[in-house]
Protein backbone atom coordinates (compact mmCIF):
# COMPACT_ATOMS: atom_id res chain seq x y z
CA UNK A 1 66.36 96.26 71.29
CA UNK A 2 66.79 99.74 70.37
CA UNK A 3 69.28 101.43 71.41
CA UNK A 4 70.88 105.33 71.38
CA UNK A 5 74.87 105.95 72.83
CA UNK A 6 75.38 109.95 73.03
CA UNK A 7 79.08 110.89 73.32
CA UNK A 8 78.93 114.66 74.53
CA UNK A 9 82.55 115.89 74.41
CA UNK A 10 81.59 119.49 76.44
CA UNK A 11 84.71 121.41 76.15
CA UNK A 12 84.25 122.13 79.61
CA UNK A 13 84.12 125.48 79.68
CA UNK A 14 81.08 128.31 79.61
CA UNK A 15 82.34 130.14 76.50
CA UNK A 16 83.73 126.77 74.36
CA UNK A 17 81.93 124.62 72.17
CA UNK A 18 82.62 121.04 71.88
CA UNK A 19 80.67 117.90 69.95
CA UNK A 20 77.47 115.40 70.14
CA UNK A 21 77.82 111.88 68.38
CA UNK A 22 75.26 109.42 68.26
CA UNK A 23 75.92 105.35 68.06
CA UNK A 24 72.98 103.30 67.38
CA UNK A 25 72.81 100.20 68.29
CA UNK A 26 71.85 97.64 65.36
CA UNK A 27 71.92 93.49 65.51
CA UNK A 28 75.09 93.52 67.99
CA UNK A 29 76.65 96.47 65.85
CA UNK A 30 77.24 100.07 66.07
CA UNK A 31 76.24 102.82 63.81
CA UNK A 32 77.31 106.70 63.70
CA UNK A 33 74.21 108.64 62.79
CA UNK A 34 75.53 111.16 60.85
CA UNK A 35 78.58 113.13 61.01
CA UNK A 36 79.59 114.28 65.08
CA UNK A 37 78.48 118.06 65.40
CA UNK A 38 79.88 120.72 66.67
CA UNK A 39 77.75 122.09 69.70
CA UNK A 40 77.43 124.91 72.70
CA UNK A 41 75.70 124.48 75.37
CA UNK A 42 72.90 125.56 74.35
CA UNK A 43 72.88 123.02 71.66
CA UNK A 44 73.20 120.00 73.97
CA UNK A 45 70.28 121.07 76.46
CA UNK A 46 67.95 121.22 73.06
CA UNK A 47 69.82 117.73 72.39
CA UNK A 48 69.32 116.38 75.93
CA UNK A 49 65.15 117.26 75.51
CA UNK A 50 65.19 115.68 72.10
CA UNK A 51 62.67 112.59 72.32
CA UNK A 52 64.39 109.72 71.00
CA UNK A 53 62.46 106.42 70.06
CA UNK A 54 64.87 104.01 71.78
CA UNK A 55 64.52 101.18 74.56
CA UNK A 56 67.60 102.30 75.70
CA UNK A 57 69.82 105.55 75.96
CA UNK A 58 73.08 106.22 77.53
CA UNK A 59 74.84 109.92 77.63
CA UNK A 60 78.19 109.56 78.17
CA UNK A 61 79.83 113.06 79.16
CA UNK A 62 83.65 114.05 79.05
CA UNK A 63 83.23 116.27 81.89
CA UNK A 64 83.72 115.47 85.78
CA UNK A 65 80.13 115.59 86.65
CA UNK A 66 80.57 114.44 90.72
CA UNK A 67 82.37 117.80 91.88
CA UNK A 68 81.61 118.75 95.57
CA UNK A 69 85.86 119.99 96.45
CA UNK A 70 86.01 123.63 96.64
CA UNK A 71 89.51 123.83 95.61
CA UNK A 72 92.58 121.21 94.63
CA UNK A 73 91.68 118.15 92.24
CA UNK A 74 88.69 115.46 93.27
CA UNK A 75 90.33 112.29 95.19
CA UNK A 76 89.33 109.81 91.76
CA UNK A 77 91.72 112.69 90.07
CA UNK A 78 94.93 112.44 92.31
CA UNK A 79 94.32 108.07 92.28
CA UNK A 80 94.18 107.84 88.63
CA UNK A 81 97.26 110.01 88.15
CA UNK A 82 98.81 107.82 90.70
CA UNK A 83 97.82 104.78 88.87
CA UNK A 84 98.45 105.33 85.39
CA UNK A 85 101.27 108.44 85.36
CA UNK A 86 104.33 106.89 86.16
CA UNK A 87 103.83 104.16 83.48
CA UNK A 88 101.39 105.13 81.11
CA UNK A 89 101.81 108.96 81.14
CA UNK A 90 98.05 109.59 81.82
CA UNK A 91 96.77 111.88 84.51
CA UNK A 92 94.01 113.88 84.70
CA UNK A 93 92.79 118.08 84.99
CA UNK A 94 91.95 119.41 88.59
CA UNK A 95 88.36 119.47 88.46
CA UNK A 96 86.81 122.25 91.46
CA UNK A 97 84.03 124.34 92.57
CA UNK A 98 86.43 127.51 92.14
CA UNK A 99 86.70 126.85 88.38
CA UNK A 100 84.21 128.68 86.45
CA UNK A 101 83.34 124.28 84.86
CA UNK A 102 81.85 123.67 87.93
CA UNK A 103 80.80 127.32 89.31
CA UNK A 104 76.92 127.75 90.80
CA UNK A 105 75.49 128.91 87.34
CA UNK A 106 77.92 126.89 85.44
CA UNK A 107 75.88 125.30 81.83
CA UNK A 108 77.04 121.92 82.91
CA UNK A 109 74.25 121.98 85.96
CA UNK A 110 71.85 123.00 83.78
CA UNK A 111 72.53 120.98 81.27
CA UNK A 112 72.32 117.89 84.04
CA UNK A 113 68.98 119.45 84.53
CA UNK A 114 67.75 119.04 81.28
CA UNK A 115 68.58 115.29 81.35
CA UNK A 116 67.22 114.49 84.53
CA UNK A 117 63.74 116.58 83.37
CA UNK A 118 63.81 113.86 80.91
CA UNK A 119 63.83 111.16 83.40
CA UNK A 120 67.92 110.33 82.73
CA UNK A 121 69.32 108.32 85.41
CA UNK A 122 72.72 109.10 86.98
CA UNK A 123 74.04 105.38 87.90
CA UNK A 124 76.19 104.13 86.47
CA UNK A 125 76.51 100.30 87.80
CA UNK A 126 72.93 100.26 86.11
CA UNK A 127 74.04 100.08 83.00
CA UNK A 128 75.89 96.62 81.47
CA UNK A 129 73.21 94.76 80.51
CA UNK A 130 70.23 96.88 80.76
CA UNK A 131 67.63 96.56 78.52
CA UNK A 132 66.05 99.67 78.86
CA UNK A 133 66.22 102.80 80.69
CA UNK A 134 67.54 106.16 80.26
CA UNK A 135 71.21 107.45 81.98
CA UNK A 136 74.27 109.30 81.77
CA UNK A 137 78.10 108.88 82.64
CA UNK A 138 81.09 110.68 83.13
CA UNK A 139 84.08 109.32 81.09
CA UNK A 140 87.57 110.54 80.23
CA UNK A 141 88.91 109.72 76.66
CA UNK A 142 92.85 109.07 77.61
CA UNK A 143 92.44 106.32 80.25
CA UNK A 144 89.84 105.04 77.65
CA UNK A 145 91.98 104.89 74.38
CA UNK A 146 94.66 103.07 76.60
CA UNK A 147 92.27 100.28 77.68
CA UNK A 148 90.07 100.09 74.75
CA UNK A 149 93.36 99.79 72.39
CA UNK A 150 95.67 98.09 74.93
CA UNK A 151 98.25 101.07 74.82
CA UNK A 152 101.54 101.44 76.75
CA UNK A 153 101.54 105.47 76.62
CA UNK A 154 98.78 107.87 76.13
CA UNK A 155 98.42 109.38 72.84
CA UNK A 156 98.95 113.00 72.34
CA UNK A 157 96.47 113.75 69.94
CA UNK A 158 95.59 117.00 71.06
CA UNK A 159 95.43 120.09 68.72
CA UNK A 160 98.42 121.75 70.93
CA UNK A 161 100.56 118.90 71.40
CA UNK A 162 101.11 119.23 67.64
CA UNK A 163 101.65 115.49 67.58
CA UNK A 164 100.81 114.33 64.02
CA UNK A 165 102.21 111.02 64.51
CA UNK A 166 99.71 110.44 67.58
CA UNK A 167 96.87 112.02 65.67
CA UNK A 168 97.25 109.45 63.09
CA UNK A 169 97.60 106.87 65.63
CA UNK A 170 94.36 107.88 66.90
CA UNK A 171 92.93 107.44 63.40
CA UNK A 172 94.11 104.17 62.52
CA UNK A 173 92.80 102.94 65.68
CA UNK A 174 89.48 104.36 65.90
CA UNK A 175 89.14 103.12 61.92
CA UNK A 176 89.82 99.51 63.26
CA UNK A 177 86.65 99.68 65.41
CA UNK A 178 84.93 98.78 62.07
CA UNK A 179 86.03 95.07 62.70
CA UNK A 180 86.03 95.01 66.62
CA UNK A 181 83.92 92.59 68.96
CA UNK A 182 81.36 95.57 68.84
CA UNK A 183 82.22 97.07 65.96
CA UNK A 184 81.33 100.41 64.75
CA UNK A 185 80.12 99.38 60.91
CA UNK A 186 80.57 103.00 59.36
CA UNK A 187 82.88 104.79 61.34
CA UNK A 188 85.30 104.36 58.63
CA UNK A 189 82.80 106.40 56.42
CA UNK A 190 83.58 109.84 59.05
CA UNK A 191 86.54 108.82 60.17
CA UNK A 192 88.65 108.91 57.36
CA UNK A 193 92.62 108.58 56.75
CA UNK A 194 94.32 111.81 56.62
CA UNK A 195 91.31 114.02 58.48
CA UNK A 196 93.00 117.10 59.18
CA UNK A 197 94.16 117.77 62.66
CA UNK A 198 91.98 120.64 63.97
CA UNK A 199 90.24 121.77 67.21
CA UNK A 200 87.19 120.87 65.63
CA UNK A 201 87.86 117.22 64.93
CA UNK A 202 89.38 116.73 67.33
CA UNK A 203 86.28 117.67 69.22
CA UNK A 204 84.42 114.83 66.91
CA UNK A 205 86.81 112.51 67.55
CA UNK A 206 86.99 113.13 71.42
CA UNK A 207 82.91 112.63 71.60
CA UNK A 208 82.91 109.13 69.11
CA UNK A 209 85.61 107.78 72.18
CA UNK A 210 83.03 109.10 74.67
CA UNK A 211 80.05 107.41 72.95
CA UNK A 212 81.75 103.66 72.15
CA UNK A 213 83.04 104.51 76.51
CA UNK A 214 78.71 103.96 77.04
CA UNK A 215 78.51 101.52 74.65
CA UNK A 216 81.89 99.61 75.60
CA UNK A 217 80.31 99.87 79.35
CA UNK A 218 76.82 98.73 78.53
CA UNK A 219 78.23 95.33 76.49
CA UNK A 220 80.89 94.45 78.42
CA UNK A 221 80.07 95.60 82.39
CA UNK A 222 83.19 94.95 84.93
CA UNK A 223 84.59 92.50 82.97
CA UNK A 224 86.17 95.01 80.00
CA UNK A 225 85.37 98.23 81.78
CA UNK A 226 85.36 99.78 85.43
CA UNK A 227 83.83 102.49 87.45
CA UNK A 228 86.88 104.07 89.29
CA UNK A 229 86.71 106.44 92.33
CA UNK A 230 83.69 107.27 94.72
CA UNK A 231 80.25 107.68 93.88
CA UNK A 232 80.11 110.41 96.34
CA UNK A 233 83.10 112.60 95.61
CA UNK A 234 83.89 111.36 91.97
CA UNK A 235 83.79 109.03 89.30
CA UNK A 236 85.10 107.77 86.10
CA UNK A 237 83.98 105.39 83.79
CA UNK A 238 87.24 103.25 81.93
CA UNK A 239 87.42 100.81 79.45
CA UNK A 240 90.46 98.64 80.71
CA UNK A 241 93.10 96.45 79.87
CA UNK A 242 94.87 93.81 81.34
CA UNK A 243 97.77 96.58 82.35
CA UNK A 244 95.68 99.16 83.04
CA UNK A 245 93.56 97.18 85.45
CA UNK A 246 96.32 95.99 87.42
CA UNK A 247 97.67 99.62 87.60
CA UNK A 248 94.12 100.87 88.84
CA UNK A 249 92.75 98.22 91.43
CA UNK A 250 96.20 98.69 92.88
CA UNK A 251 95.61 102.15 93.53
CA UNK A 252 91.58 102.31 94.16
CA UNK A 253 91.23 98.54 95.37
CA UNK A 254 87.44 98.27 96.65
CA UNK A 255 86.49 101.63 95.49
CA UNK A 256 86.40 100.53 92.11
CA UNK A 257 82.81 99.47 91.07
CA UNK A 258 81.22 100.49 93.46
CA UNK A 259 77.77 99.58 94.60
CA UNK A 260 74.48 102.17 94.44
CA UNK A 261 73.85 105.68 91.90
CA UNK A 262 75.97 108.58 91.73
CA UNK A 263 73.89 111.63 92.84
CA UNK A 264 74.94 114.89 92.09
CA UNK A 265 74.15 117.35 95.22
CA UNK A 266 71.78 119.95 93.79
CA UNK A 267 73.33 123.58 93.66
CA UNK A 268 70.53 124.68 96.20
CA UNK A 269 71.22 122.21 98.20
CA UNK A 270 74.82 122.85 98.19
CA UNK A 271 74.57 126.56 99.09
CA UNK A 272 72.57 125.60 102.33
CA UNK A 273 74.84 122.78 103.76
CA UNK A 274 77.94 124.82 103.76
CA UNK A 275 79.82 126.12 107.52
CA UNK A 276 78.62 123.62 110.44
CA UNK A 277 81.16 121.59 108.06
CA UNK A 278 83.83 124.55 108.32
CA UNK A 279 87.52 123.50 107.23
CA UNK A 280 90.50 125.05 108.32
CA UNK A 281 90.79 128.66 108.97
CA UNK A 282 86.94 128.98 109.03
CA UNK A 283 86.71 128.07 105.46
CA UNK A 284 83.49 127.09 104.55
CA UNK A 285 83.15 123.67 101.85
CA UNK A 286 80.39 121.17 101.01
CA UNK A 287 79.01 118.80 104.01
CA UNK A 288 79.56 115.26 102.02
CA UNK A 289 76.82 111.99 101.99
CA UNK A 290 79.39 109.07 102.75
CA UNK A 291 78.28 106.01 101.35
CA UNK A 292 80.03 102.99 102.84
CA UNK A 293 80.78 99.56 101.06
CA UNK A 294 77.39 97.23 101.49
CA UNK A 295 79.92 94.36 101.24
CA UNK A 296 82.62 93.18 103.23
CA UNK A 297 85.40 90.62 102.77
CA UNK A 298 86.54 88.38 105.97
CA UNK A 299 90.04 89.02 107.26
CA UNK A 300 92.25 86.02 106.11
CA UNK A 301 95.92 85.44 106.32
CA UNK A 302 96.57 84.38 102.88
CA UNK A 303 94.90 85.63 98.98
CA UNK A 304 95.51 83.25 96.40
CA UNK A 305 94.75 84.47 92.97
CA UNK A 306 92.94 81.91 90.59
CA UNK A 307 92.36 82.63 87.43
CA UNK A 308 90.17 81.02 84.34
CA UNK A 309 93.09 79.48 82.35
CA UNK A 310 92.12 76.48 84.35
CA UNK A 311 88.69 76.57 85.55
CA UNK A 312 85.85 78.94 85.63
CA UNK A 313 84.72 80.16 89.45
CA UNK A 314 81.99 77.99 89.59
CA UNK A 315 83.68 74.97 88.84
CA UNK A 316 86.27 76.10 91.03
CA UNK A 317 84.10 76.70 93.65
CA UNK A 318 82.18 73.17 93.45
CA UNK A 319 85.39 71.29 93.18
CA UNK A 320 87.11 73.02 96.30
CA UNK A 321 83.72 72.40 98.35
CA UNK A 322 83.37 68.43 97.47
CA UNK A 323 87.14 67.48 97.85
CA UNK A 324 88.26 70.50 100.46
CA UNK A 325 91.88 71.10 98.53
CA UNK A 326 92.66 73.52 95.98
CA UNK A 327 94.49 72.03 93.38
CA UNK A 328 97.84 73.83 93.65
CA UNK A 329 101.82 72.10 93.14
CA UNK A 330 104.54 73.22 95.24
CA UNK A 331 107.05 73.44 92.44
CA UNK A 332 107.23 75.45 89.29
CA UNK A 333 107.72 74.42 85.62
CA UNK A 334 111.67 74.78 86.85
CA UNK A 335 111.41 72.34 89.72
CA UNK A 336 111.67 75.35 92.56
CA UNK A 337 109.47 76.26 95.40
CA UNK A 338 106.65 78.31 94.39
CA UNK A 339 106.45 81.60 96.49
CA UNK A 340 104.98 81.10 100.27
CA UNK A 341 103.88 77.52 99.78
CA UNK A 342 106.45 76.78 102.52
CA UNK A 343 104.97 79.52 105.00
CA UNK A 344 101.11 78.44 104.75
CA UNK A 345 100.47 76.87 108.55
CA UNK A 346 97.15 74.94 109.81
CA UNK A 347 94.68 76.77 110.91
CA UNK A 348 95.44 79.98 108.92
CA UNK A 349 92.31 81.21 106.53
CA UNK A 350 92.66 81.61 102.97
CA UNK A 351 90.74 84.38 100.80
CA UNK A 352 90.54 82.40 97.17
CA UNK A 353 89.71 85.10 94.57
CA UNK A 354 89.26 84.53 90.95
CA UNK A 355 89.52 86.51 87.58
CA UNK A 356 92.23 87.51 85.16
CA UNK A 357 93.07 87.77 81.89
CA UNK A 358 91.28 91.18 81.53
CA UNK A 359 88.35 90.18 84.23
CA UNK A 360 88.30 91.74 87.61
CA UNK A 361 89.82 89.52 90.36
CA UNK A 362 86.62 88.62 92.98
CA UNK A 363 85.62 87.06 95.89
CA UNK A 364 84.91 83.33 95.51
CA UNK A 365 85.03 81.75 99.02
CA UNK A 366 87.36 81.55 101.88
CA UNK A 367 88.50 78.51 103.83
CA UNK A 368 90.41 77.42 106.97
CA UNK A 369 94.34 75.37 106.27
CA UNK A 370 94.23 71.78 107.79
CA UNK A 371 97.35 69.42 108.35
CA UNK A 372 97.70 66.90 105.35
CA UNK A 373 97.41 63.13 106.18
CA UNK A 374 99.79 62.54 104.14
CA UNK A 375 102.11 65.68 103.60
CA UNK A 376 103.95 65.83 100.04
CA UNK A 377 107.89 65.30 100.78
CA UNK A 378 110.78 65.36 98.80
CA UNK A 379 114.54 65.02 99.62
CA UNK A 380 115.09 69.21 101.00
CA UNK A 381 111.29 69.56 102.66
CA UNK A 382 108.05 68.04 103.94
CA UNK A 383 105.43 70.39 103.30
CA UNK A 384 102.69 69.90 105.71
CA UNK A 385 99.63 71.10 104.67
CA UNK A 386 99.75 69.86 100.82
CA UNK A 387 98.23 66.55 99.93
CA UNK A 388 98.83 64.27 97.30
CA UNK A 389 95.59 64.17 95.53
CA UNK A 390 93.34 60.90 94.73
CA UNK A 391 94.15 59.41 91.17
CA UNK A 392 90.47 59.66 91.00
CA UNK A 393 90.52 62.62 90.28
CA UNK A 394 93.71 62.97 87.49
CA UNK A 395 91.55 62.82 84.64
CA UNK A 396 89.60 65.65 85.61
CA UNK A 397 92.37 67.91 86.32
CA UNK A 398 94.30 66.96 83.03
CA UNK A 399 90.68 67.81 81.26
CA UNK A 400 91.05 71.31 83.24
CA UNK A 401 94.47 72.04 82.18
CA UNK A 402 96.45 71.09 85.37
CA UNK A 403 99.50 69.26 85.34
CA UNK A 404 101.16 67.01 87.56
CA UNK A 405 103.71 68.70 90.18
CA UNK A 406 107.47 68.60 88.22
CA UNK A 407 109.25 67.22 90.96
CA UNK A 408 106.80 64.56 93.11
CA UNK A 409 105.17 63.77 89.70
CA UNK A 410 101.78 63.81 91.56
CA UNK A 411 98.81 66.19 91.27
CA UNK A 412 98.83 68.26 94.80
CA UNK A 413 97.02 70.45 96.43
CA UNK A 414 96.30 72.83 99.63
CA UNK A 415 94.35 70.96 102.36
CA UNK A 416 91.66 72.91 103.73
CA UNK A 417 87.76 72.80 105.49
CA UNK A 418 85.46 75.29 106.51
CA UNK A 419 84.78 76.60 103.43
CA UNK A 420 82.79 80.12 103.20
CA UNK A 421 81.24 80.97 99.95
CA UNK A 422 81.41 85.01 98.77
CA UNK A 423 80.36 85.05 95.61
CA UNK A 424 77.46 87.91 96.77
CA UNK A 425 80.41 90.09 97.87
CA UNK A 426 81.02 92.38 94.39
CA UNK A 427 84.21 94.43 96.01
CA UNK A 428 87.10 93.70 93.27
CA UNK A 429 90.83 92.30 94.59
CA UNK A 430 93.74 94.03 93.65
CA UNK A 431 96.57 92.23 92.57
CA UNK A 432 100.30 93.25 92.75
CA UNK A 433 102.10 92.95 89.58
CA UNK A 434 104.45 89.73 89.54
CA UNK A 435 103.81 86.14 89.12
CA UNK A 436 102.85 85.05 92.96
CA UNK A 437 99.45 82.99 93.45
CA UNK A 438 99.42 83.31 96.76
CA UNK A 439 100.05 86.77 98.79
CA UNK A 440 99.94 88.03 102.49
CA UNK A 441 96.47 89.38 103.08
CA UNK A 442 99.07 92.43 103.74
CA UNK A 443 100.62 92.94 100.66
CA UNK A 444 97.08 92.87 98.68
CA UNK A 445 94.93 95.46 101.48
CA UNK A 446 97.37 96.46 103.66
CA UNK A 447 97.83 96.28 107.23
């Protein structure tokens, strides 16, 4: 398969010029075709018409491209500030129909024009995997670099931060994609150690990030990237870490690959729906499409968090469903009660999700608590709704990584029936930070 990545770092505004890289994809590798150029707007409609002989061909664009607010900052703005200020520095620019970015004969409409004359798709969740087809993004280069490099801060690279060590940072690291998992083979052939720190490459550097964002996307899907925010309103499109996931499905739970294609509202369009929709004091502002969730999760009492350190999901799911108990010991490695096990009661359901270690926590089934035959009891507590399980079945769990409980020196596990599966619902689980495997259904969606 052939396949074209276009970074398009736009500079944002009417009057600035910004850059165009290309990443081709070769045998499970990435190329730069030539040197990232400086271009207008002009430049990157004639770019956007170009006819290039590729299966597939992804635009990614460092520009909010979803803007329908009059005023103020889009909602995926003020949540990814939220998520990722306090402890990785990053927030994000106000992004507004009042700015002349996003005014009525702003370049960046026609410039969406131009792509979609050319039969360019604008959804996103269409992307990881495809084999063909033609589409654009939004993405947003410092939420990127923090996930794609596993960084606690943001770097400030930018020409007026006048940050040299950061630059440099910025340098090594985009060098090192030469030996990633999807490497870029040349990049260290335009990317070179001590590149001056200018508007202009900076501008080259911003629109490589914005090109490996599509790539990153298309290779990996949900599992190394996300889409944050509402298709509706507005988007981004993150490469994550482990960190910065947690941070961001805290923030945006459900709304955070969303299901269906980002449509921009057409300018006409726009100008026509405007006033039975009046805000306060009269003021006039865009009459929204709402798109609601297609998928929805059953109200439990418990979420317990299972990850694939032991099993994968499907195993998980097969086991649960032929022995009804999910392997789980009531002590830790330190011989204390694990958090909650004491509070789970008969006939309360549990939500079992399943991901981790970089991969989006899911929906795997959910299940009803039953009363143990034969409860596990030590000397302080009898805990009514664990089972010892069948030596049967040690093997296999040893094989899986599980270990006997510390302090009854017996495998246990959660006795349950009426199991549900979910694996069609695609909504992703936040997960608090700290070590619990089981949490209120409370303290993961809220009341």
């Amino acid at each position: 398969m052939r396949a074209f990545f276009t970074g398009f770092d736009s500079a944002w505004s009417p009057l600035n010029s910004g850059a165009i890289c290309d990443l081709l994809l070769e045998d499970d590798s990435l190329r730069l075709v030539g040197d990232p150029i400086p271009a207008s707007w002009g430049a990157a409609v004639v770019r956007a018409e170009r006819e290039d002989k590729a299966d597939l061909q992804v635009w990614s664009i460092d520009q909010p491209l979803v803007v329908h607010n009059k005023d103020g900052c889009r909602p995926v703005e003020r949540r990814l500030a939220s998520a990722l200020m306090a402890d990785f520095g990053c927030g994000a620019h106000s992004s507004n129909l009042g700015l002349p970015a996003w005014a009525e004969d702003a370049p960046i409409w026609s410039f969406i024009r131009a792509l979609e004359s050319k039969g360019y798709q604008h959804n996103p969740m269409a992307i990881p995997g495809a084999k063909a087809g033609q589409f654009y993004i939004e993405c947003y280069p410092h939420p990127a670099i923090l996930g794609l490099f596993d960084l606690g801060r943001i770097l400030k690279y930018k020409v007026h931060h006048r940050n040299l060590e950061d630059w440099q940072e910025l340098i090594r690291l985009l060098r090192s994609l030469a030996c990633a998992e999807l490497p870029i083979c040349n990049i260290c052939s335009f990317v070179e150690d001590g590149l001056p720190q200018n508007k202009k490459n900076e501008d080259r550097l911003d629109s490589i990030v914005s090109a490996y964002v599509a790539a990153y996307w298309w290779k990996f899907g949900i599992h190394r990237s996300a889409v944050v925010g509402d298709l509706s309103t507005g988007y981004i499109v993150t490469p994550h870490s482990e960190r910065t996931f947690a941070a961001l499905t805290r923030v945006f739970g459900v709304q955070i690959n969303p299901p269906g294609a980002a449509r921009a509202l057409p300018r006409e369009l726009l100008r026509l729906e405007r006033s039975e929709a009046a805000g306060v004091h009269g003021q006039s502002r865009p009459r929204l499409e709402t798109l609601e969730m297609a998928d929805t999760l059953p109200r439990c009492d418990w979420v317990y968090f299972a990850t694939p350190a032991k099993w994968s999901g499907t195993v998980t799911r097969d086991f649960v469903a032929e022995q009804t108990v999910i392997v789980r010991s009531v002590h830790n490695a330190a011989g204390q009660r694990t958090s909650n096990v004491q509070h789970l009661r008969p006939g309360e359901r549990i939500l079992l999700v399943h991901g981790g270690h970089g991969k989006p926590y899911r929906a795997l089934f959910s299940c009803t608590i039953c009363a143990a035959r034969e409860p596990v009891r030590t000397s302080q507590c009898v805990f009514d709704v664990f089972s010892y399980l069948d030596e049967s079945l040690h093997e296999q769990l040893r094989m899986g990584g599980y270990t006997p409980d510390p302090v009854v020196r017996r495998f246990t596990g959660i006795s349950i029936s009426e199991v549900q599966d979910l694996r069609g619902i695609t909504s992703v689980i936040p997960r608090r930070l700290g070590n619990n495997t089981i949490s209120r259904w409370e303290e993961v969606f809220g009341p």
